[in-house]
Protein backbone atom coordinates (compact mmCIF):
# COMPACT_ATOMS: atom_id res chain seq x y z
CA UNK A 1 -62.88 -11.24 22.01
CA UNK A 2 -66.33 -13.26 21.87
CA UNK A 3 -67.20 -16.39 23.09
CA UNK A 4 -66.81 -17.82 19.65
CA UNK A 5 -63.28 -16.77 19.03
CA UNK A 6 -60.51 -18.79 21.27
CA UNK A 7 -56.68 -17.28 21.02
CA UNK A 8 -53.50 -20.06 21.35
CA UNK A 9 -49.87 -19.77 21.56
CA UNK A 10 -47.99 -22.35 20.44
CA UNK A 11 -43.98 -23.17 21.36
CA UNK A 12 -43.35 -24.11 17.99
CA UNK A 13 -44.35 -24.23 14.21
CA UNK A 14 -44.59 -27.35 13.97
CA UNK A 15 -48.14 -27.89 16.11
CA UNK A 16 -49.85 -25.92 13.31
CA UNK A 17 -50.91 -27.79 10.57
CA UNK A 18 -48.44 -26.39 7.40
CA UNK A 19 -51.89 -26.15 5.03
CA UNK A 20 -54.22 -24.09 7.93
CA UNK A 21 -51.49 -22.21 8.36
CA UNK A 22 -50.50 -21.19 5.21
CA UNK A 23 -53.97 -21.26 3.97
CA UNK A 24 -54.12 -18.19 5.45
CA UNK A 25 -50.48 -16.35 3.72
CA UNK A 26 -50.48 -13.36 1.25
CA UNK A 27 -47.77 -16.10 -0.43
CA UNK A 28 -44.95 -13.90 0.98
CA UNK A 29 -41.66 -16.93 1.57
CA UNK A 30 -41.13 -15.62 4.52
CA UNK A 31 -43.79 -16.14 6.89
CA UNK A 32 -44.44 -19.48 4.99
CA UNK A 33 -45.02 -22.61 7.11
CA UNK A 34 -41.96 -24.22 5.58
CA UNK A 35 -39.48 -20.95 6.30
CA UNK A 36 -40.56 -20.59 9.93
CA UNK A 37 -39.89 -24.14 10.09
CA UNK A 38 -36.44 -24.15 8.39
CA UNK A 39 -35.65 -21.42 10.94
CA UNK A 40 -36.60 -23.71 14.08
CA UNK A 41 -35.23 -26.92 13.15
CA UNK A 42 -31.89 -25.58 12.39
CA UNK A 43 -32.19 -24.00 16.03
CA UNK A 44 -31.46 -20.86 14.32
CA UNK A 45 -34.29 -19.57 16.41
CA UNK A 46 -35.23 -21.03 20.09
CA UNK A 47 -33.57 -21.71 23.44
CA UNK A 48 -30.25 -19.65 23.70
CA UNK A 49 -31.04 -17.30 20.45
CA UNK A 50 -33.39 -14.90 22.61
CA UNK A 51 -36.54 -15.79 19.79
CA UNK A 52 -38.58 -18.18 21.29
CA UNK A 53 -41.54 -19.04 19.49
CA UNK A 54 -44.79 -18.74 20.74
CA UNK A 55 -46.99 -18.20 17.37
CA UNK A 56 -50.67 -17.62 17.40
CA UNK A 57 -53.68 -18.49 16.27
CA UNK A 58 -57.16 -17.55 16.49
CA UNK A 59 -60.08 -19.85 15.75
CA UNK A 60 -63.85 -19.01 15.00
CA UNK A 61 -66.33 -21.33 15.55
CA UNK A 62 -64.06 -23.95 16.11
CA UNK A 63 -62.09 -23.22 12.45
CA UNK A 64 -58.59 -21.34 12.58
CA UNK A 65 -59.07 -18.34 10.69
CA UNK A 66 -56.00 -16.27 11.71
CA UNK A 67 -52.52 -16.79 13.09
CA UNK A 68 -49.34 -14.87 13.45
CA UNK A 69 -45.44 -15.28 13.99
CA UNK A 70 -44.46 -14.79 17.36
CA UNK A 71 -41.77 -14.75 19.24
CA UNK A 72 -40.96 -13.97 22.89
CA UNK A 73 -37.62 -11.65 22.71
CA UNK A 74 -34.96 -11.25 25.33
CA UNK A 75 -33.14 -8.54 23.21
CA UNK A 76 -33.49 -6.57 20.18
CA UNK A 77 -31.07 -8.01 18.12
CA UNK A 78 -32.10 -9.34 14.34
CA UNK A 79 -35.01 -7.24 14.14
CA UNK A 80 -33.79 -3.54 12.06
CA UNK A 81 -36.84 -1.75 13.40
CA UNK A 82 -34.53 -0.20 16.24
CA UNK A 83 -35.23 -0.08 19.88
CA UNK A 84 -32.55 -0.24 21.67
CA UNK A 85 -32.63 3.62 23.02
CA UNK A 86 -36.22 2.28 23.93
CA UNK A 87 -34.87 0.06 26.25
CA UNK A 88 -32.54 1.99 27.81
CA UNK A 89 -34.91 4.28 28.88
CA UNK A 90 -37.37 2.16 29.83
CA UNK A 91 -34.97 0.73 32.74
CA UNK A 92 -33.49 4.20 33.45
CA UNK A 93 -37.23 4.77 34.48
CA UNK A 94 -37.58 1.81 36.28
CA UNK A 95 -38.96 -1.20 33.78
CA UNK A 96 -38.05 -4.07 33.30
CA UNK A 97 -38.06 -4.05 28.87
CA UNK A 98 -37.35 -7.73 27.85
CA UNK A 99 -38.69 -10.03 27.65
CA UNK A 100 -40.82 -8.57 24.94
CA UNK A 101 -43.13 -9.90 22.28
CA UNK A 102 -42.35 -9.76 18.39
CA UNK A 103 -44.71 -10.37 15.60
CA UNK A 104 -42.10 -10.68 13.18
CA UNK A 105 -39.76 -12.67 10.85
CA UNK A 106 -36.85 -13.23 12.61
CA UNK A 107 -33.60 -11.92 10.52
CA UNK A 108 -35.94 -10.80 8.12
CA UNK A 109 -36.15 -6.50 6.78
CA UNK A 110 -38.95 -7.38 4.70
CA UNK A 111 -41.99 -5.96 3.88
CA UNK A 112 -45.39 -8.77 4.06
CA UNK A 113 -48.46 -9.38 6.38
CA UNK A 114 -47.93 -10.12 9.80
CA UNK A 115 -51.05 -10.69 10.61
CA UNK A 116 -52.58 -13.93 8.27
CA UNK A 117 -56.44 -14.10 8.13
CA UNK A 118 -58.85 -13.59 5.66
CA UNK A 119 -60.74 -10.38 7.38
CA UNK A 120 -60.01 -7.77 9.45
CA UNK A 121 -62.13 -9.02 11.78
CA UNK A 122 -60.23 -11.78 12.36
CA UNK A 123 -56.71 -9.20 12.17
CA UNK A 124 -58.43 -7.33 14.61
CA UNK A 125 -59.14 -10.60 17.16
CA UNK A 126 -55.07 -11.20 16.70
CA UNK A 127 -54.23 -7.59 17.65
CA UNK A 128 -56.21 -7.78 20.33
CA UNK A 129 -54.90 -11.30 21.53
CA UNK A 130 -51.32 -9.74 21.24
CA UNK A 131 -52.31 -7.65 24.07
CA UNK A 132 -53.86 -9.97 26.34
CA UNK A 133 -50.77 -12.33 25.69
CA UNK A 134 -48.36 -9.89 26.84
CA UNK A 135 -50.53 -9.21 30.07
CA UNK A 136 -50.91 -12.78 30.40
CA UNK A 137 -47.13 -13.21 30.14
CA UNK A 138 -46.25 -9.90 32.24
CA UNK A 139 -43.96 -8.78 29.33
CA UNK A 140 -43.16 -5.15 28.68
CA UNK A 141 -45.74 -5.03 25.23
CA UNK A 142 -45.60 -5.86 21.82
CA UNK A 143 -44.18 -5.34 18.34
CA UNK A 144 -45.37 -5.70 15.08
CA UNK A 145 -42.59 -4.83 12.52
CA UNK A 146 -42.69 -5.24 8.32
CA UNK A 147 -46.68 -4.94 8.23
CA UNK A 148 -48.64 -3.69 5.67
CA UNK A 149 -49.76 -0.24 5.76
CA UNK A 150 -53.04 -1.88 6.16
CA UNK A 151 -52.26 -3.89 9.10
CA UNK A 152 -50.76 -0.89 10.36
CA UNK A 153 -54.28 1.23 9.92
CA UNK A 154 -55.53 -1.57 11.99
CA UNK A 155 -53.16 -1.64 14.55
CA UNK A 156 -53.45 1.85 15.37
CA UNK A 157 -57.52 1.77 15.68
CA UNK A 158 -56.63 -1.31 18.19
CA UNK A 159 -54.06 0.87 20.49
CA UNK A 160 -50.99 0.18 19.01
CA UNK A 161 -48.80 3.23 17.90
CA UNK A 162 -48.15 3.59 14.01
CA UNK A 163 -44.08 3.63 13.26
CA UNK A 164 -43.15 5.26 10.00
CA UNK A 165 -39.74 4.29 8.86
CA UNK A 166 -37.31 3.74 5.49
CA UNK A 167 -35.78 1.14 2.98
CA UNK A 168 -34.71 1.14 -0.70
CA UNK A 169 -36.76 -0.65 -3.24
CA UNK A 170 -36.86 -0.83 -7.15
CA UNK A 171 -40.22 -0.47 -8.61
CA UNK A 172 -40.79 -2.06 -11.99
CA UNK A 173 -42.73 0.15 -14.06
CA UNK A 174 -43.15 -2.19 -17.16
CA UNK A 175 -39.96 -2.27 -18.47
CA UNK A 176 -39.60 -4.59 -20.90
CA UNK A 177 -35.71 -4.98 -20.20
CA UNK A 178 -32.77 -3.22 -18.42
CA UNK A 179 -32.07 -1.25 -20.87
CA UNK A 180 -35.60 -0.19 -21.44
CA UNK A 181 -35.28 0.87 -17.11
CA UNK A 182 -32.10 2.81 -18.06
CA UNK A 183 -33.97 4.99 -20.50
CA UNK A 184 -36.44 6.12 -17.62
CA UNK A 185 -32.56 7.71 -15.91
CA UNK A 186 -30.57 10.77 -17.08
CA UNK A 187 -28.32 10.58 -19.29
CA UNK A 188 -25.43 10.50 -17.12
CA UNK A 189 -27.18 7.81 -14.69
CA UNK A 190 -27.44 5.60 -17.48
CA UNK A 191 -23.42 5.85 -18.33
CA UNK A 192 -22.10 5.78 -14.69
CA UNK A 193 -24.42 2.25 -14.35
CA UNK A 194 -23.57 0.63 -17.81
CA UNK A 195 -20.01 1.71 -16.77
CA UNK A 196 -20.48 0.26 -13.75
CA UNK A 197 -21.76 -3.17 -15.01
CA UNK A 198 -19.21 -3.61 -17.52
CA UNK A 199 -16.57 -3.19 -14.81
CA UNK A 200 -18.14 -6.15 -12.81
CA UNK A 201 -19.04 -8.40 -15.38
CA UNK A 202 -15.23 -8.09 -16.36
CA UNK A 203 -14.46 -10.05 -13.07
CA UNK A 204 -12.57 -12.62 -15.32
CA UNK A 205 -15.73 -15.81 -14.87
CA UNK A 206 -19.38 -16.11 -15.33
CA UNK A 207 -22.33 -15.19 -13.61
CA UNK A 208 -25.19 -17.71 -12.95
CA UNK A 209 -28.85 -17.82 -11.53
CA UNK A 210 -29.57 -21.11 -9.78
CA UNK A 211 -33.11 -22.08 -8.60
CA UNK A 212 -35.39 -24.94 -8.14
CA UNK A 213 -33.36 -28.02 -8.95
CA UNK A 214 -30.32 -26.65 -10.27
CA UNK A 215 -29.37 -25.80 -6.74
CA UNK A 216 -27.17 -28.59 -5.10
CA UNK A 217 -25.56 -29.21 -1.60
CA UNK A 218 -22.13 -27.75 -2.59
CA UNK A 219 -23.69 -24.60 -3.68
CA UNK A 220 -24.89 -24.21 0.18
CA UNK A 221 -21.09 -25.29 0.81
CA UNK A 222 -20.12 -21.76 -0.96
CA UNK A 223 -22.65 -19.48 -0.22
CA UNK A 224 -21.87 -20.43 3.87
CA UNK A 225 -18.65 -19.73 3.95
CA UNK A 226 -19.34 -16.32 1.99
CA UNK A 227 -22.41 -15.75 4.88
CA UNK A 228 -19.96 -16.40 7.58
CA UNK A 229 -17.29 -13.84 6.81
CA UNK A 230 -20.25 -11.46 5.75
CA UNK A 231 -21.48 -11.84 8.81
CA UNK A 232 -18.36 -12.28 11.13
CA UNK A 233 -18.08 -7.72 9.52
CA UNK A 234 -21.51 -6.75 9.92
CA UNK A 235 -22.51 -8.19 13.70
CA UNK A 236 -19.92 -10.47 15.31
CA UNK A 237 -21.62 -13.43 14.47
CA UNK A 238 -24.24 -14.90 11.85
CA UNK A 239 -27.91 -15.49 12.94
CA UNK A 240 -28.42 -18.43 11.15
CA UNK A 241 -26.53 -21.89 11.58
CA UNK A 242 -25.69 -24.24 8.70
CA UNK A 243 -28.36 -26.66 8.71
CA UNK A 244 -30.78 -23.71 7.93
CA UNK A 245 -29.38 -23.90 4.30
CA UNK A 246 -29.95 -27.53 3.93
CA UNK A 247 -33.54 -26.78 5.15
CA UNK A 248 -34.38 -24.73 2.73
CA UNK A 249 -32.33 -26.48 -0.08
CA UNK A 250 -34.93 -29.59 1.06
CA UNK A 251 -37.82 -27.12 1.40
CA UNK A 252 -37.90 -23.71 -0.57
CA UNK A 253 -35.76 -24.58 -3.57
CA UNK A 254 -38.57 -22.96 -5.43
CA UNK A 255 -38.16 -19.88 -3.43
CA UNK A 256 -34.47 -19.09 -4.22
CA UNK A 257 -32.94 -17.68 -6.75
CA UNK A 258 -29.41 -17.57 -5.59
CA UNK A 259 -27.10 -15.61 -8.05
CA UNK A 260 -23.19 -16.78 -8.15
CA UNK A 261 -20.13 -15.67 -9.36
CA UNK A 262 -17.91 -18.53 -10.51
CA UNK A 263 -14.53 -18.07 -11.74
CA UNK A 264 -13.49 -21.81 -13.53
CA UNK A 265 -15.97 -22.91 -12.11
CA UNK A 266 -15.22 -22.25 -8.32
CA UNK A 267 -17.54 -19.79 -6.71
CA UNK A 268 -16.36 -16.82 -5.56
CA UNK A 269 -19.13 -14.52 -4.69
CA UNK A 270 -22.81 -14.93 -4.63
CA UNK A 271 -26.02 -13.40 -3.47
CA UNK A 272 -29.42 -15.36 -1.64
CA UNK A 273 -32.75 -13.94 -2.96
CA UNK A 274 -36.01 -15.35 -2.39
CA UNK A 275 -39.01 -15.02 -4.79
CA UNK A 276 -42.70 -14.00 -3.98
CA UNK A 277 -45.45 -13.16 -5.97
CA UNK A 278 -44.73 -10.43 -6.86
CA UNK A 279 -41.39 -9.62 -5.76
CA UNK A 280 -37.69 -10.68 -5.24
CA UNK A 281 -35.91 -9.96 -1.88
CA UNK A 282 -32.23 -9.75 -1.63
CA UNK A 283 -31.62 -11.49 1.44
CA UNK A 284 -27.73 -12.42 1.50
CA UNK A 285 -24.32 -11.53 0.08
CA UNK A 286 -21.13 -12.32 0.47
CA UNK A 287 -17.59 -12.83 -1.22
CA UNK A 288 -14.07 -14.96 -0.89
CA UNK A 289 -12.45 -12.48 -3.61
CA UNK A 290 -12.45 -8.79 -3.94
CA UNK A 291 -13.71 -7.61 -7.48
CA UNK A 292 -14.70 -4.03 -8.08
CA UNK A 293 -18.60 -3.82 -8.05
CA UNK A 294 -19.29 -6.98 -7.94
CA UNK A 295 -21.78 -6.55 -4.81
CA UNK A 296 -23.90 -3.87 -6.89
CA UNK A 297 -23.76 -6.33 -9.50
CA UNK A 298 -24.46 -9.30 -8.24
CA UNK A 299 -27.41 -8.10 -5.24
CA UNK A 300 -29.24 -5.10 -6.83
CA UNK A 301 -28.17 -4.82 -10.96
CA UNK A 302 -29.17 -8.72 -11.43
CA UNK A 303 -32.09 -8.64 -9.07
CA UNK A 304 -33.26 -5.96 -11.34
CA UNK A 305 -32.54 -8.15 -14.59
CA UNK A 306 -34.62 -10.83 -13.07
CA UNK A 307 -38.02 -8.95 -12.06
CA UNK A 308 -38.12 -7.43 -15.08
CA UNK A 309 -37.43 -11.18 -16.80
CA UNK A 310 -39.99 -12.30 -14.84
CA UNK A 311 -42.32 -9.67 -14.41
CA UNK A 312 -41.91 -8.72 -10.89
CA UNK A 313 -43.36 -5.81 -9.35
CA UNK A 314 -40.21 -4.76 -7.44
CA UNK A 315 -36.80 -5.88 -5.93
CA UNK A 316 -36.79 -5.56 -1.90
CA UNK A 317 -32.80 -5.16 -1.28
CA UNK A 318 -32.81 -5.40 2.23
CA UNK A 319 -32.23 -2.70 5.18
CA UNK A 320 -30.45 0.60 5.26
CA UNK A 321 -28.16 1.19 1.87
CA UNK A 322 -28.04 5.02 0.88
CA UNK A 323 -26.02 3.70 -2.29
CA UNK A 324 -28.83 2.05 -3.50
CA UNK A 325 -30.49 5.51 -4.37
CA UNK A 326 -28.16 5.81 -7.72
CA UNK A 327 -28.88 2.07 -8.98
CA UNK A 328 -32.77 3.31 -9.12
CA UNK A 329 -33.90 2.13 -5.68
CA UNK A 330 -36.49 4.24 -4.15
CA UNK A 331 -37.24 5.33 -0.58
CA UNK A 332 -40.54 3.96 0.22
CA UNK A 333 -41.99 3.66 3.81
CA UNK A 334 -42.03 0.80 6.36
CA UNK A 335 -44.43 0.23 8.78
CA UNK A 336 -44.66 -1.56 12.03
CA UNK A 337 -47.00 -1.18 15.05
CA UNK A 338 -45.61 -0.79 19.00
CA UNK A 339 -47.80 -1.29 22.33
CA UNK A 340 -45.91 -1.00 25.95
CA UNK A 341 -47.87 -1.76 28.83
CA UNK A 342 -47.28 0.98 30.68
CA UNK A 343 -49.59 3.97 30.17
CA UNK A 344 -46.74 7.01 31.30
CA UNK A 345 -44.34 4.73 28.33
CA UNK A 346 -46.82 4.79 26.08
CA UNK A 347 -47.74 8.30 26.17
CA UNK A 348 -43.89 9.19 26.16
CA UNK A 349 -43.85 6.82 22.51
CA UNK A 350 -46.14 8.34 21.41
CA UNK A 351 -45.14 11.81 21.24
CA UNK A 352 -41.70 10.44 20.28
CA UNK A 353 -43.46 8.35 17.25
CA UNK A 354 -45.60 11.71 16.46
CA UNK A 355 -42.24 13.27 15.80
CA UNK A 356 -40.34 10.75 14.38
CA UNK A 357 -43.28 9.90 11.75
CA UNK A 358 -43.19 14.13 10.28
CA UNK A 359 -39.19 13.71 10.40
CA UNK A 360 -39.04 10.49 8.32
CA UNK A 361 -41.85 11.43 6.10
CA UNK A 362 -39.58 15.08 4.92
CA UNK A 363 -36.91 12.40 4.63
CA UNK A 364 -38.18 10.16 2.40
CA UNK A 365 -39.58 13.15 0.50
CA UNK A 366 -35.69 14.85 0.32
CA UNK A 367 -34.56 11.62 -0.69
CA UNK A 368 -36.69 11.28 -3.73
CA UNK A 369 -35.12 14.12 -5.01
CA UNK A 370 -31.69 12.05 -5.64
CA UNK A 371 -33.24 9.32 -7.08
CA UNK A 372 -30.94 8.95 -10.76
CA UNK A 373 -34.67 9.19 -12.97
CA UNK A 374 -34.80 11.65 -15.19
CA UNK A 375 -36.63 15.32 -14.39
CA UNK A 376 -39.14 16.84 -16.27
CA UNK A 377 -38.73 15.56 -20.27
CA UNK A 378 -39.57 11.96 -20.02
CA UNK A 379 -37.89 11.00 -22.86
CA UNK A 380 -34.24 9.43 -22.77
């Protein structure tokens, strides 16, 4: 770092100025000025959650020209780039693991720059800082998880070790309609999914896509209760309190497409999506009545219907999901960068990551191979 560049951590969001700081976004939702803050003044992150903000910036010549979320971490939890066996062995040898630092989104298995700037030189002055903040604080390292594969070419010419793993995602290839996408699947695909729509669409009500101004307070009344019990089954208890909804209701309208099931008019189901450039990301589901495929419908068949609508690139459906694979999700890579502090650690990743990188990439690769597109004969 020269003289010209100065480094800051900030305790909260809201000391950056909202246009410096998203200025410098690739226009991904989620590490938007106005979701970070959502997240804080709901207090879904901060004292007692174990993320405590302490986001970055980097300023040249006296102009900001790079920043980063960050968060100091005393666990792992709300992160699904998993390090928990990392921790554990870390004490077994005598470390101390947390508190940590996270570059990340908190709650958030989604693909987008971590590190905003406008050159790498400037990406390279953040990596760089995340280092000398986690000496500064005496934490065990740091984590950057849902880069870029460029950030993550970056990251490893800085130090930090390269992690390789694995999500489902549909990839729009120009289809000019659902059906059109069936065509590209074989012919029994295509029967077990129109099958499987019919079924769910039969649910006895209607199906609706609310965003921008249609959505109303009493649409955030539904879609909590169906996060609670969603979450209440997946982890114990939901990461993020009520008033987060009314944040973003107040704030990021524009960014939601939230997709309900209503029968007469009472919602009974639904699904939180948020909209970027270029892509929708299923975020949320949950349900107060059991219909058969109604999740599949509802989270990946209309997320589908709506990037192609809209000409999206892809649907990002969230983390883990091997039964995405026959609804035409892909296995694609994730990336994210790791740097420990202690050299003997650090070589031990390593050779761990060097392994785990050649495993995941034969996975992906086997994967592929039950994707439900059509072999050879690329006509229906």
């Amino acid at each position: 770092m020269t003289d010209m560049m100065t480094l800051t951590t900030h305790p909260s969001i809201a000391a950056i100025d909202p246009e410096v700081w998203d200025a410098l976004s690739d226009g991904n939702p989620f590490t938007t000025h106005r979701f970070l803050s959502a997240l804080e003044q709901s207090r879904s992150v901060g004292t007692g959650t174990g993320w405590q903000p302490l986001h970055l910036t980097l300023e040249r010549d006296g102009k900001t020209v790079a920043a980063a979320p960050l968060y100091a971490k005393s666990h792992s939890q709300g992160e699904y780039i998993f390090d928990h066996a990392w921790a554990q062995a870390y004490v077994r040898a005598g470390g101390r693991y947390y508190p940590k630092l996270q570059c990340a989104v908190p709650f958030t298995p989604a693909t987008g720059a971590r590190l905003l700037a406008r050159d790498d030189e400037a990406r390279a002055g953040l990596l760089a800082g995340l280092m000398q903040v986690a000496e500064r604080l005496d934490v065990s390292g740091a984590h950057v998880t849902f880069c870029t594969e460029h950030e993550a070419d970056l990251g490893e010419a800085a130090g930090f070790l390269p992690r390789v793993t694995q999500q489902y995602h549909w990839l729009n290839r120009g289809y000019a309609s659902y059906d059109d996408f069936l065509g590209a699947l074989s012919s029994r695909k295509r029967k077990d999914l129109r099958k499987e729509r019919a079924r769910a669409q039969a649910f006895g009500g209607t199906i609706r896509h609310l965003t921008g101004d249609d959505l109303r307070p009493h649409h955030w009344d539904a879609f909590w209760e169906f996060y609670q019990d969603t979450g209440a089954r997946k982890w114990g208890q939901p990461y993020l309190t009520r008033a987060f909804f009314d944040r973003i209701q107040d704030t990021m309208r524009d960014d939601i497409l939230l997709v309900l099931a209503e029968v007469d008019g009472r919602p009974i189901a639904g699904a939180l999506n948020f909209l970027g450039p270029d892509a929708i990301y299923g975020r949320y589901w949950g349900c107060v009545a059991d219909h058969a495929f109604l999740h599949f419908e509802l989270c990946y068949h209309q997320a589908i219907d709506h990037a192609i609508a809209h000409g999206l690139g892809r649907v990002e459906a969230g983390a883990q999901g091997d039964h995405k694979l026959a609804r035409g999700y892909e296995p694609v890579p994730i990336h994210s960068l790791h740097w420990v502090r202690d050299p003997g650690f650090l070589r031990a990743l390593e050779n761990y990551l060097d392994q785990e990188r050649d495993a995941m990439g034969a996975e992906i690769e086997a994967l592929a191979e039950f994707t439900p597109f059509r072999k050879g004969d690329p006509s229906p």
